[in-house]
Protein backbone atom coordinates (compact mmCIF):
# COMPACT_ATOMS: atom_id res chain seq x y z
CA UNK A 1 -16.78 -1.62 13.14
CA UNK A 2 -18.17 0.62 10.16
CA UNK A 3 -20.29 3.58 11.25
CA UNK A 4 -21.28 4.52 7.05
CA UNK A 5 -23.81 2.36 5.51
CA UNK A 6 -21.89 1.65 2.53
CA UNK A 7 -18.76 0.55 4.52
CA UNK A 8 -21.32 -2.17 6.76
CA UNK A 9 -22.75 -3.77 3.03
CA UNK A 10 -18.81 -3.68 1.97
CA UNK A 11 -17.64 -5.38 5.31
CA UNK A 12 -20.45 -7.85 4.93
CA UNK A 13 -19.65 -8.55 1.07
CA UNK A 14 -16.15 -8.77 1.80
CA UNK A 15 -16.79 -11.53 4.31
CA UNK A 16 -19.01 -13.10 1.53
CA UNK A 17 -16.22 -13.40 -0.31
CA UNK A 18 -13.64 -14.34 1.71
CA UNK A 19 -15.21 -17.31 3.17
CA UNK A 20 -16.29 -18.26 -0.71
CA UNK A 21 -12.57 -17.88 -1.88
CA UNK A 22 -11.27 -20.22 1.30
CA UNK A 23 -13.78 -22.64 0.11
CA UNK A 24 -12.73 -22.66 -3.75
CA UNK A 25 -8.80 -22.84 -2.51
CA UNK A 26 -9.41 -25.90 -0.11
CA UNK A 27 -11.85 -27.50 -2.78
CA UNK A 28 -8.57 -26.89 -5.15
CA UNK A 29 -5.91 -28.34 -2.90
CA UNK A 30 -8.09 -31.82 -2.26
CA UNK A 31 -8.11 -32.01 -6.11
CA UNK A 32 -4.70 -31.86 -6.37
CA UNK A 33 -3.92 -34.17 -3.35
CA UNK A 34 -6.32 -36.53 -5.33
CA UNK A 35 -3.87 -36.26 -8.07
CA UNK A 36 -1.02 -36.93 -6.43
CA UNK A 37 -2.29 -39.96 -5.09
CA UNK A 38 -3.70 -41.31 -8.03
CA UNK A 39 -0.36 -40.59 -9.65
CA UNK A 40 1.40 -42.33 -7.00
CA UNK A 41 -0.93 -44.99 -7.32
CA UNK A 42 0.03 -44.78 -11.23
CA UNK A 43 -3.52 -46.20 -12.49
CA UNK A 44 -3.23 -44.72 -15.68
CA UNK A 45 -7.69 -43.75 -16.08
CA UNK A 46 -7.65 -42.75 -12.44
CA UNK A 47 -4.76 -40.40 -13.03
CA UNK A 48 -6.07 -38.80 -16.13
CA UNK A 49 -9.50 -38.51 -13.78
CA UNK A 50 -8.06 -37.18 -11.81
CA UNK A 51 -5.90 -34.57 -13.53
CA UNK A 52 -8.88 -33.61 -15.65
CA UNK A 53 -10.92 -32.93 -12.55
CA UNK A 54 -8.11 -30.94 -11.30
CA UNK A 55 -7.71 -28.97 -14.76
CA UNK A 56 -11.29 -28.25 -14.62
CA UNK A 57 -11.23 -26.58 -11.16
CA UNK A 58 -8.44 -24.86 -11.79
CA UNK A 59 -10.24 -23.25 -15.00
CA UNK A 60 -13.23 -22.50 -12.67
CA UNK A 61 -11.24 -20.54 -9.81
CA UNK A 62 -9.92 -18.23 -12.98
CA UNK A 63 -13.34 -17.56 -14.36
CA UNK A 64 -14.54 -16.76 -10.54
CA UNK A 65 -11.29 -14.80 -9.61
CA UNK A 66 -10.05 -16.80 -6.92
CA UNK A 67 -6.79 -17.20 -8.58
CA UNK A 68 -4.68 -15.09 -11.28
CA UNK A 69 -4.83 -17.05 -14.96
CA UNK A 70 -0.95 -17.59 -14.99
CA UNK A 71 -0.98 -19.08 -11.52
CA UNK A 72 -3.78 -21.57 -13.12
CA UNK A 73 -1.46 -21.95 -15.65
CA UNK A 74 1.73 -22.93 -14.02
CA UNK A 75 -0.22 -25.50 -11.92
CA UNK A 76 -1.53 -27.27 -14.70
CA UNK A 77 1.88 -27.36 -16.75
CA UNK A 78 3.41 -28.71 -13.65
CA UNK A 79 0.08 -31.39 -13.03
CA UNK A 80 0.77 -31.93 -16.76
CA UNK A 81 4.32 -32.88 -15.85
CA UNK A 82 3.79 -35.36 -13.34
CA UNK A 83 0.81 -37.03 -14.88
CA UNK A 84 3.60 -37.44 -18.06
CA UNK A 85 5.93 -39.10 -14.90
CA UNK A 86 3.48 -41.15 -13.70
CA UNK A 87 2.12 -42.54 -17.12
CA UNK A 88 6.22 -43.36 -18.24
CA UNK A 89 6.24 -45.52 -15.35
C-alpha cells in the first residue's frame, strides 16, 4: 500500500482506469462477436449494422486510449474483409 499522498490518488486513478479500459475492451469484443454473427447469418443491413457499430467503437477506444490507432486499424481492415466475404455470398 502507498504511504505518499500522491502515490494513494495515483493508485486510486489507476484503478479508475483500469476497470474503465476492461469495460471499453469487453464492450469491443461483444461488438465484434455481433459481427460475426450477423456475418454468419449473412443478412446483408444487419451486417453492415453491425460492422458500422463495430467501426464506431473501435474509433471511440482510439480517441479514449484504450487501444493504439493501428491496432484500430488492422481490426477494421480485417472486419472490412469479412463483411466483403459475407456480402459475396
Amino acid at each position: 500500500m502507498p504511504n505518499i499522498k500522491s502515490a494513494i490518488k495515483r493508485a486510486k486513478t489507476s484503478e479508475k482506469s483500469r476497470l474503465r479500459n476492461a469495460r471499453e475492451k469487453s464492450q469491443l469484443k461483444t461488438l465484434r462477436k455481433g459481427l460475426l454473427t450477423a456475418a454468419a447469418g449473412a443478412e446483408a443491413p444487419k451486417t453492415m449494422d453491425a460492422y458500422r457499430a463495430f467501426c464506431s467503437g473501435l474509433d471511440k477506444a482510439v480517441k479514449h486510449g484504450i487501444i493504439k490507432k493501428n491496432n484500430a486499424t488492422r481490426r477494421k481492415a480485417r472486419a472490412a474483409a469479412l463483411l466483403r466475404k459475407a456480402t459475396a455470398k
